[in-house]
C-alpha atoms as a PDB file:
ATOM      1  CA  UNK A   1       0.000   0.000   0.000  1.00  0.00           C
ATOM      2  CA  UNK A   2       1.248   3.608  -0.969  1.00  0.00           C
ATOM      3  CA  UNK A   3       0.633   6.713  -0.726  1.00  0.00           C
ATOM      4  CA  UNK A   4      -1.045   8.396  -3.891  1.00  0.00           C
ATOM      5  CA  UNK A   5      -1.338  12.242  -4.317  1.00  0.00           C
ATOM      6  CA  UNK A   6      -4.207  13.658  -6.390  1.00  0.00           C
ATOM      7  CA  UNK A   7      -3.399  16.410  -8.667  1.00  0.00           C
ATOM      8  CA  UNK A   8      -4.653  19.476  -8.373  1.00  0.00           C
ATOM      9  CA  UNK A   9      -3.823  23.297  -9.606  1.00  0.00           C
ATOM     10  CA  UNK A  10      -1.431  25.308  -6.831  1.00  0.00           C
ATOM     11  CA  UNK A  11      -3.081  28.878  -6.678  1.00  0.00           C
ATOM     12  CA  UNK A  12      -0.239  31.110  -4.789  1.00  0.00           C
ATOM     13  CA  UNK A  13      -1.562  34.418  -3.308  1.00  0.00           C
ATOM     14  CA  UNK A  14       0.320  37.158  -4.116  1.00  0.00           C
ATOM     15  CA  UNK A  15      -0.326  38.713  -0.544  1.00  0.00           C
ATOM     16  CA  UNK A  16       1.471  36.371   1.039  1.00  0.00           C
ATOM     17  CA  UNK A  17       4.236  37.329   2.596  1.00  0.00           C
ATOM     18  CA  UNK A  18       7.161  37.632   0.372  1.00  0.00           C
ATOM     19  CA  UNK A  19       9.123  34.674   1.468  1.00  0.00           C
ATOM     20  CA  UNK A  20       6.056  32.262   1.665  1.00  0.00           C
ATOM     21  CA  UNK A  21       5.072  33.426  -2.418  1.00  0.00           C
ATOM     22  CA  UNK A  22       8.553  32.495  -3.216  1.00  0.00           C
ATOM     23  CA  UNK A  23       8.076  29.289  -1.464  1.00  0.00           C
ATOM     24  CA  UNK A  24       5.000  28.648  -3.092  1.00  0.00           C
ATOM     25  CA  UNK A  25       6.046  29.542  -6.636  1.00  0.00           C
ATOM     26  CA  UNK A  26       9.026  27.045  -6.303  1.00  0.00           C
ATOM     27  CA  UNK A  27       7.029  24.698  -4.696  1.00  0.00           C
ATOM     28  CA  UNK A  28       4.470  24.943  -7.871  1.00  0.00           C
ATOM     29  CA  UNK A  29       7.057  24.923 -10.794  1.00  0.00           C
ATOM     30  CA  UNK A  30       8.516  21.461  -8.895  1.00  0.00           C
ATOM     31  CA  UNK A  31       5.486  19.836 -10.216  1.00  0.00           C
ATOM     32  CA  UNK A  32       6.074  20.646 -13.615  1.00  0.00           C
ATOM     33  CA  UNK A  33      10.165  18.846 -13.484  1.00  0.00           C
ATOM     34  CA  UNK A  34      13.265  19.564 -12.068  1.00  0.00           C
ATOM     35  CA  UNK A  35      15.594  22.805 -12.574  1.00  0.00           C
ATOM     36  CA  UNK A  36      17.807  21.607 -14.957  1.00  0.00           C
ATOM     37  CA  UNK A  37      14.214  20.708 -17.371  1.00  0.00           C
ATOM     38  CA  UNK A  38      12.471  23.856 -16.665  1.00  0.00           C
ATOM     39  CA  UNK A  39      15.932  25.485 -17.536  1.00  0.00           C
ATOM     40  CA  UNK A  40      16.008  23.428 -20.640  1.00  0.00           C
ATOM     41  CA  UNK A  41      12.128  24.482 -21.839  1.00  0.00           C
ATOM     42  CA  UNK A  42      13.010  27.744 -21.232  1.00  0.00           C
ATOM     43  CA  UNK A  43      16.245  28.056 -23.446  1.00  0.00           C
ATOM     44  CA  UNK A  44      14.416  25.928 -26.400  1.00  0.00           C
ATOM     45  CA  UNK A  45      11.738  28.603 -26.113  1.00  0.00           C
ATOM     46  CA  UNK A  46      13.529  31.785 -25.841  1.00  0.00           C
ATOM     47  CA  UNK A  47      17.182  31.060 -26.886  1.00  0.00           C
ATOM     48  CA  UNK A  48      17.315  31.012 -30.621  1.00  0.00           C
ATOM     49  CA  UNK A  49      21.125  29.933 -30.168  1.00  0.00           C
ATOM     50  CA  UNK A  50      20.364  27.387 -27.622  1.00  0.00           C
ATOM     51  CA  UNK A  51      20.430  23.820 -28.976  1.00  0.00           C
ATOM     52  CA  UNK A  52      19.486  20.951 -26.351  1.00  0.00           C
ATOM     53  CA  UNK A  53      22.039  18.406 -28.312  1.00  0.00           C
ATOM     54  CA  UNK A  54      24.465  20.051 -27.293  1.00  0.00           C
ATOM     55  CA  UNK A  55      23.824  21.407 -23.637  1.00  0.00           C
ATOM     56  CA  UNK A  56      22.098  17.808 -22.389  1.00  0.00           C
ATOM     57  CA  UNK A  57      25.694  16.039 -21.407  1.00  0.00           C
ATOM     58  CA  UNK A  58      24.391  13.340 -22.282  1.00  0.00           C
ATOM     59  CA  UNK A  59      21.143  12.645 -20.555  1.00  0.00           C
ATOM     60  CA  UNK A  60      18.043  11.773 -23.040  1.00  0.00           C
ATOM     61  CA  UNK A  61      15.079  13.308 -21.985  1.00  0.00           C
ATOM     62  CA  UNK A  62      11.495  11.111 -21.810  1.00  0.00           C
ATOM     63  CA  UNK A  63       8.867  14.191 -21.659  1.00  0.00           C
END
């Protein structure tokens, strides 16, 4: 038996205090992958010089 968590959409107030909205904005983009693959979407997006190939070192990405 595990433990399953249900998806659901992270709302993060933007009146929370400072630290906490930071906290809750990292803790939402965690759910989407890890650093290095946000990083990654990011460049492909908005780095016309960026190419994954040869930035990866060596890891194939599934998603």
């Amino acid at each position: 038996v595990g433990v399953v968590h249900v998806h659901h959409p992270v709302f993060c107030d933007p009146n929370l205090d400072p630290k906490q909205y930071k906290m809750c904005l990292g803790s939402k983009a965690s759910t989407y992958g890890s650093t290095q693959q946000l990083a990654e979407m990011w460049l492909e997006k908005n780095d016309p010089s960026y190419s994954k190939s040869s930035n990866n070192n060596g890891s194939v990405r599934t998603a």
